[in-house]
Protein backbone atom coordinates (compact mmCIF):
# COMPACT_ATOMS: atom_id res chain seq x y z
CA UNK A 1 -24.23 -61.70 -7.28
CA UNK A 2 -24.95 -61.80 -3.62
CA UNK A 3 -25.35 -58.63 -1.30
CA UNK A 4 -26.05 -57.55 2.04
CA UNK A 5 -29.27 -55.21 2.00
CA UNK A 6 -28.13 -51.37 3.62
CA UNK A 7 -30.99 -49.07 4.29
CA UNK A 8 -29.55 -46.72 7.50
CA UNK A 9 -28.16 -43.87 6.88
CA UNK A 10 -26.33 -44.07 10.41
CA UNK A 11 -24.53 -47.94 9.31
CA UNK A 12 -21.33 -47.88 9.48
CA UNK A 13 -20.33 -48.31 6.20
CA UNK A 14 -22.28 -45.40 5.40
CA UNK A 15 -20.96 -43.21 7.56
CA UNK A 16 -17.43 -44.42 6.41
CA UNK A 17 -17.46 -43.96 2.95
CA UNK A 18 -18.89 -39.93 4.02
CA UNK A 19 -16.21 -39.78 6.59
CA UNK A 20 -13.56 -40.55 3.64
CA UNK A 21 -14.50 -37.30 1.75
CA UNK A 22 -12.01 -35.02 4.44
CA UNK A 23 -8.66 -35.41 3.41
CA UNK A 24 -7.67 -36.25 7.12
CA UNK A 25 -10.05 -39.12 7.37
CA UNK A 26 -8.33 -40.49 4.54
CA UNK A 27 -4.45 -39.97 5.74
CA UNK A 28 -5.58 -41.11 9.27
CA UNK A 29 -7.52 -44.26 7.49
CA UNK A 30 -4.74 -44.56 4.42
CA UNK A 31 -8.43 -45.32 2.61
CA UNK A 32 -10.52 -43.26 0.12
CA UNK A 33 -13.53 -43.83 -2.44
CA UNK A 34 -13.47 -44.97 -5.86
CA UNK A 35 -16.57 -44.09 -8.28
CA UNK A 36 -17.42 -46.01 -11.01
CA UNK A 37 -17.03 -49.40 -13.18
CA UNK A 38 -13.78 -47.92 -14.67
CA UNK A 39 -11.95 -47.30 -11.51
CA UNK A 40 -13.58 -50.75 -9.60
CA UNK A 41 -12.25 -52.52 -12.60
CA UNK A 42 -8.30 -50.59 -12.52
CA UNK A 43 -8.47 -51.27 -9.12
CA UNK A 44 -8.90 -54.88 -8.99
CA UNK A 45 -6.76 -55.28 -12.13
CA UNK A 46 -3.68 -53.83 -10.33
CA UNK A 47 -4.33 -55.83 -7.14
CA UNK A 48 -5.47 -53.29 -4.61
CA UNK A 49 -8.68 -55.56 -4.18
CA UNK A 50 -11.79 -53.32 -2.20
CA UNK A 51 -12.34 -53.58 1.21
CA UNK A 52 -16.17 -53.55 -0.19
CA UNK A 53 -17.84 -51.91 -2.78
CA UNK A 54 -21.82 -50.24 -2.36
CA UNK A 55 -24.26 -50.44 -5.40
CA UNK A 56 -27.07 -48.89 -5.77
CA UNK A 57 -30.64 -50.32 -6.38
CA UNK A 58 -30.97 -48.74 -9.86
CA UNK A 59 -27.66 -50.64 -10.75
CA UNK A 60 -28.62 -53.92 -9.10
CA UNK A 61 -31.49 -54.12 -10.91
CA UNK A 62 -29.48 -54.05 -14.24
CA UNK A 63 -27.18 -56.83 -15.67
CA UNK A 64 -23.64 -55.90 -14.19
CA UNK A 65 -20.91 -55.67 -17.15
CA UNK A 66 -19.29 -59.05 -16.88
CA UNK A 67 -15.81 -58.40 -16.17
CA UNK A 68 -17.02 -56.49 -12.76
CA UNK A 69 -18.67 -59.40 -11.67
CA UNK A 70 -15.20 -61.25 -12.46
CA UNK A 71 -13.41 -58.68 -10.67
CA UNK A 72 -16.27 -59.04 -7.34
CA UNK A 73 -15.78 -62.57 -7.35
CA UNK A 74 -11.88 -62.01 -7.56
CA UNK A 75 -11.67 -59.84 -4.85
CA UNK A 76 -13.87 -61.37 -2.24
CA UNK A 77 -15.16 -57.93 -1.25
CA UNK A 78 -18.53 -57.72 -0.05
CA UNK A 79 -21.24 -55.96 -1.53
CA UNK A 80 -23.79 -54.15 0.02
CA UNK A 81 -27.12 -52.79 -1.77
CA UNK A 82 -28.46 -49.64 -1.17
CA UNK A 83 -31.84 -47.00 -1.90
CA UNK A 84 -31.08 -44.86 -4.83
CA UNK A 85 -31.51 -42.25 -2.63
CA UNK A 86 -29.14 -43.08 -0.16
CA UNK A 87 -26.92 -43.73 -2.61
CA UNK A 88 -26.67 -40.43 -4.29
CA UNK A 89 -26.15 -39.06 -0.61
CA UNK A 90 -22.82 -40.63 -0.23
CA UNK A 91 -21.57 -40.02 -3.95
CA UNK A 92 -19.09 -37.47 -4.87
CA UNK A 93 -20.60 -37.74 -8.65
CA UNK A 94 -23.88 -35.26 -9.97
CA UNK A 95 -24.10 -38.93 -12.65
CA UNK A 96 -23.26 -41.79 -10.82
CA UNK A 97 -22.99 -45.23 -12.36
CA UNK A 98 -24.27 -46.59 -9.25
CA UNK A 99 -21.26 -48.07 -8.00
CA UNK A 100 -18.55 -47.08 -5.46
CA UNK A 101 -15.60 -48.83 -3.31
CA UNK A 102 -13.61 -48.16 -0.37
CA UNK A 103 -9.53 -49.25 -1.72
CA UNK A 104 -6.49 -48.54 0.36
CA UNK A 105 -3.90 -46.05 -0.87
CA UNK A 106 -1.66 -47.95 -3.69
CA UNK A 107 1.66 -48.52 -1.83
CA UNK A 108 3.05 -46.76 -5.21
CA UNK A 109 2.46 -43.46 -3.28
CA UNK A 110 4.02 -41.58 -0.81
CA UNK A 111 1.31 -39.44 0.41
CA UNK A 112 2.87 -37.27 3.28
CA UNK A 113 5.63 -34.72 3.26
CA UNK A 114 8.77 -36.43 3.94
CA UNK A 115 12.41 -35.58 4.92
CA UNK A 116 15.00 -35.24 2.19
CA UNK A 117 16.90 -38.32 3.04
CA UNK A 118 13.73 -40.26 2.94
CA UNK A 119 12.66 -38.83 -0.28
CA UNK A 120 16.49 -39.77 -1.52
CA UNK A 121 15.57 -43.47 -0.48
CA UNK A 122 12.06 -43.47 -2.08
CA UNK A 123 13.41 -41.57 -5.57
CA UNK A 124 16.21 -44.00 -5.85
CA UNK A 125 14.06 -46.86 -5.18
CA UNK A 126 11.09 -46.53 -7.84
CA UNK A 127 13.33 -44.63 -10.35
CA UNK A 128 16.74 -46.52 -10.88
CA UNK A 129 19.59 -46.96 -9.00
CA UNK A 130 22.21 -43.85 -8.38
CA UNK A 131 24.81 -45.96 -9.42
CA UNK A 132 23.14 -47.12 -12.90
CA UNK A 133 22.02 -43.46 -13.42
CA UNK A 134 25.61 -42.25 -13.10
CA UNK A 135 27.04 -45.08 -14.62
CA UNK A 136 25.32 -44.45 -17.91
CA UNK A 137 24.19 -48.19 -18.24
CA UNK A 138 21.08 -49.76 -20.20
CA UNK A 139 18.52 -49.36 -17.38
CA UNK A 140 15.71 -47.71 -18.07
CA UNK A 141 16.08 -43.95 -18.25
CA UNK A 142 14.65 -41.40 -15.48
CA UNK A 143 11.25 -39.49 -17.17
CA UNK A 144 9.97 -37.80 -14.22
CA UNK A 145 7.16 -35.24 -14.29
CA UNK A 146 7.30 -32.50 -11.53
CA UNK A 147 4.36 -30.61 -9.99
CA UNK A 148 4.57 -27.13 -8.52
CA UNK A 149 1.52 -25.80 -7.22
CA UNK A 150 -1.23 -27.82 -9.37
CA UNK A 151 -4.44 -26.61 -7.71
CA UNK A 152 -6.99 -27.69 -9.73
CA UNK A 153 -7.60 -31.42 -9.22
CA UNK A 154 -8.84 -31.76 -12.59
CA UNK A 155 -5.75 -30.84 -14.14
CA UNK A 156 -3.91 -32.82 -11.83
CA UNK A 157 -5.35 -35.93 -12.31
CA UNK A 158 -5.31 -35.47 -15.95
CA UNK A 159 -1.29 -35.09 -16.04
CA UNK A 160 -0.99 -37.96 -13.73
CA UNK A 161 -3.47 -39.87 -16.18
CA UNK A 162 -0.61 -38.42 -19.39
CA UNK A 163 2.17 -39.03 -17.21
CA UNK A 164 1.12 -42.76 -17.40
CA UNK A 165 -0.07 -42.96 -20.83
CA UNK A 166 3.61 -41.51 -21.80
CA UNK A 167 5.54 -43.91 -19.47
CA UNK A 168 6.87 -41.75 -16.74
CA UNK A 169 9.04 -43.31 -14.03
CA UNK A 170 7.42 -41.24 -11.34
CA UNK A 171 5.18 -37.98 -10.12
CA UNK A 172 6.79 -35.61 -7.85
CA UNK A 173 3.77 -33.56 -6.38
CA UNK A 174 4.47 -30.13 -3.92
CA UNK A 175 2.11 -30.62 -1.00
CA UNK A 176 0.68 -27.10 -1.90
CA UNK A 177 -1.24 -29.04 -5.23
CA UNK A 178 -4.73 -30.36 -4.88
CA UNK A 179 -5.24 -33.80 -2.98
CA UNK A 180 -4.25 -36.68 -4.63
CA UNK A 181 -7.19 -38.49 -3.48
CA UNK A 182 -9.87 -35.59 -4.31
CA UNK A 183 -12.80 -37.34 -6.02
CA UNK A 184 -12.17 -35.00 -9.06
CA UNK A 185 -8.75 -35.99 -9.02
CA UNK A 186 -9.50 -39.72 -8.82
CA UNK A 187 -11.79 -39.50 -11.56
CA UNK A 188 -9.33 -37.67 -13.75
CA UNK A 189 -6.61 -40.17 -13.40
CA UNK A 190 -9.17 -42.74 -15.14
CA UNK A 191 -7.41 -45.28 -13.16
CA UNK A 192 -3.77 -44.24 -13.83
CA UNK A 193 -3.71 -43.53 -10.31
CA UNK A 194 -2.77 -47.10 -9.86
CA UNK A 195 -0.25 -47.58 -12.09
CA UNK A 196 2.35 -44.85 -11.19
CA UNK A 197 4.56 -43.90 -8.84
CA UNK A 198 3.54 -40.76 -6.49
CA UNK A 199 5.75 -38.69 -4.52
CA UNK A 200 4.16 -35.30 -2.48
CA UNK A 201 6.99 -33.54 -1.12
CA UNK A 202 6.65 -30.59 1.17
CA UNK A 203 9.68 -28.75 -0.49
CA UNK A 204 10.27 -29.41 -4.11
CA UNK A 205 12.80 -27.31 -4.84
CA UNK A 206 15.38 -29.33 -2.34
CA UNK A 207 13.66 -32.54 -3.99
CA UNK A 208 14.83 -31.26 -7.40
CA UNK A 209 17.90 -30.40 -6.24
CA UNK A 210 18.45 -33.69 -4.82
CA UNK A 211 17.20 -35.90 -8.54
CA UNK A 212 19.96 -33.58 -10.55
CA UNK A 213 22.62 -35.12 -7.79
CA UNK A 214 21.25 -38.49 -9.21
CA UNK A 215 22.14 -37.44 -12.50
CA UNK A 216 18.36 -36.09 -13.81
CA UNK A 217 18.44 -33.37 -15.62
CA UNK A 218 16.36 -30.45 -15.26
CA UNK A 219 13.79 -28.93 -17.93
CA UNK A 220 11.30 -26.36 -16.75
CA UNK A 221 8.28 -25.45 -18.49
CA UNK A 222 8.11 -21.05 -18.78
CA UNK A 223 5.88 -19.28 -21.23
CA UNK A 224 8.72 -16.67 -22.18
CA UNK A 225 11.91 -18.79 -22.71
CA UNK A 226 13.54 -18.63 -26.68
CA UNK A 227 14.25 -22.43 -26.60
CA UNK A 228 11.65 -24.46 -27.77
CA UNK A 229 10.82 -27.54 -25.94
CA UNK A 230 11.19 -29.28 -29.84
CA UNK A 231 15.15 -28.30 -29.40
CA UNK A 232 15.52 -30.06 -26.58
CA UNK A 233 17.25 -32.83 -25.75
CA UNK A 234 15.21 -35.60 -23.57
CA UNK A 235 17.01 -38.61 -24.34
CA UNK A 236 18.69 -38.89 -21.28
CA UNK A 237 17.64 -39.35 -17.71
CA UNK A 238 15.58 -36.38 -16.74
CA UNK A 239 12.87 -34.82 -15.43
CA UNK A 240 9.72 -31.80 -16.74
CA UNK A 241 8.78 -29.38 -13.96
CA UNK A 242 5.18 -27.88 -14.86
CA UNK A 243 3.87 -25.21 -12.22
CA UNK A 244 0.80 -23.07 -11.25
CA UNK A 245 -0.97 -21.04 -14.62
CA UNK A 246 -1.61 -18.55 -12.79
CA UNK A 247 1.54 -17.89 -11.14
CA UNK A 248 4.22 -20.60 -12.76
CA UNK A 249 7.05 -21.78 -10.92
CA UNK A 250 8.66 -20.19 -7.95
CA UNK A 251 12.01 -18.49 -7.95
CA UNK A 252 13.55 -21.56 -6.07
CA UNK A 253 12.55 -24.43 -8.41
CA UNK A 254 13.45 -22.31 -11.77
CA UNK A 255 17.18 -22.06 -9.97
CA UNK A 256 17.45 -25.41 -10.15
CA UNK A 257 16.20 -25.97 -13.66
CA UNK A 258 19.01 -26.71 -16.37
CA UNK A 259 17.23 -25.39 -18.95
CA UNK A 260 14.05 -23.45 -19.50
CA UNK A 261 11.80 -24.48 -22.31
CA UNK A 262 9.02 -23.05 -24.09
CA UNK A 263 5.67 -24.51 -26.16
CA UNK A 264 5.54 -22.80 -29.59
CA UNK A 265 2.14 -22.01 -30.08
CA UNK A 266 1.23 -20.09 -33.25
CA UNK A 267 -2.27 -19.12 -32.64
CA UNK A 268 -3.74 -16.11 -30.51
CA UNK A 269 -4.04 -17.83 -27.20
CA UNK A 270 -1.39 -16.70 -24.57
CA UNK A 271 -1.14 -19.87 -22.87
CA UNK A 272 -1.99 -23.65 -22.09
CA UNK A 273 -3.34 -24.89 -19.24
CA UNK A 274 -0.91 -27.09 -17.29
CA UNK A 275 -2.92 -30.31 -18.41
CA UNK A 276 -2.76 -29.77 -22.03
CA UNK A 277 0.98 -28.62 -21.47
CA UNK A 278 2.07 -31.53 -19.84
CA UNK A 279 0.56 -33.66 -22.48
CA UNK A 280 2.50 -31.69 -25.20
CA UNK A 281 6.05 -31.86 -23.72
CA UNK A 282 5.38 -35.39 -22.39
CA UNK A 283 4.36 -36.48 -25.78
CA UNK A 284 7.69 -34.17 -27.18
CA UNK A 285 9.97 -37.12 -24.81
CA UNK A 286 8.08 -40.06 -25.41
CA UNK A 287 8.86 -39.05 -29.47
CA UNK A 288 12.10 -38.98 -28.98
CA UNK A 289 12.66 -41.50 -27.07
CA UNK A 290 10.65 -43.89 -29.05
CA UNK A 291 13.20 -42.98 -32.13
């Protein structure tokens, strides 16, 4: 594997892949960092090819894993080398694997708050057609996860990382939830981040409102409601709200939820956090569906 030797902390590259950390950079740029042979390898594998990736000595000196030197030489991205020290300036990761890329943003996300008639278009587009939903045909029904106020990027890369695993149509994220392109976040999507559809809305309440005019229906995740997400049906087109553990969901998102479910738990815990939630009730859909 040929690579171009990097030793300045002031090269350009360098000074990139640091300036990609700030979530402006990366809207301005429509770039960000990827850690990692898992997320080089997802990355190449669903076609958003590097710009270049940076390795560092410690990993050079090894025998790469095979299929990344099949994915280099597929991509045509160039690789630079770099100190270990310099290295472990411009990672994100307290372990790296010595290993990082600069991708674009997967055109599978729609990373800016965006006016309800565009969000119509974009909704309608990745999810199925109004006409199909309302028509009752064979498509493929609407599973749509909804995010309200997911601060924690861990967690929110983990649902987005269940939401694929489950086969959801789409992500509809408020703008007030951690960064979709946070390193933690990245890293918690274990790749998933390239094979879904992502929609951050600035209001998600009228976003709701607008998939239950497509026919989606509605099914909110509360702690004290008597129906049990088990009772529920989710055979048809709809859609799982999940919101903040601290504070849930807000007063104008539950108004537009058809029904309000709730995880049995049996034990002495009072709650879930929203990732191991989300995993429940998407797993409650996917068994039914799968009947």
């Amino acid at each position: 594997m040929r690579t171009t030797r990097i030793t300045s902390r002031e090269n350009q590259f360098v000074k990139e892949i640091r300036s990609l950390r700030l979530k402006k950079n990366r809207i301005a740029e429509h770039r960000f960092v990827i850690e990692g042979f898992k997320m080089f390898h997802e990355a190449v594998s669903s076609g958003n090819f590097p710009y270049y990736a940076v390795v560092s000595d410690e990993v050079g000196d090894k025998v790469f894993p095979s299929e990344i030197i099949s994915d280099m030489e597929r991509s045509s991205c160039e690789v630079y080398s770099v100190p270990d020290g310099l290295f472990r300036s411009i990672s994100a990761t307290e372990s790296p694997q010595g290993i990082l890329a600069v991708v674009k943003m997967p055109l599978s996300i729609y990373y800016a708050g965006m006016s309800q008639p565009v969000f119509d278009d974009v909704f309608s587009e990745i999810a199925v057609d109004a006409a199909s939903i309302e028509g009752g045909g064979n498509n493929e029904k609407v599973f749509a996860v909804v995010l309200e106020g997911i601060m924690d990027p861990g967690n929110l890369g983990s649902i987005i990382r269940t939401a694929d695993a489950f086969g959801c149509t789409c992500v509809v994220a408020s703008s007030d939830c951690a960064d979709i392109f946070n390193d933690k976040t990245i890293r918690a999507t274990m790749g998933s981040i390239f094979h879904i559809h992502i929609i951050v809305v600035d209001d998600i309440a009228a976003s709701v409102k607008d998939m239950k005019r497509f026919g989606v229906r509605i099914f909110a995740a509360v702690p004290n409601s008597r129906k049990s997400c088990s009772s529920a049906d989710f055979t048809g087109h709809i859609a799982i709200i999940i919101g903040n553990e601290a504070h849930g969901l807000g007063s104008a998102v539950l108004s537009e939820a058809d029904e309000l479910l709730a995880i049995p738990m049996s034990g002495r815990a009072e709650s879930l956090n929203a990732s191991a939630a989300s995993a429940v009730l998407l797993y409650e859909v996917s068994r039914q569906r799968a009947r």
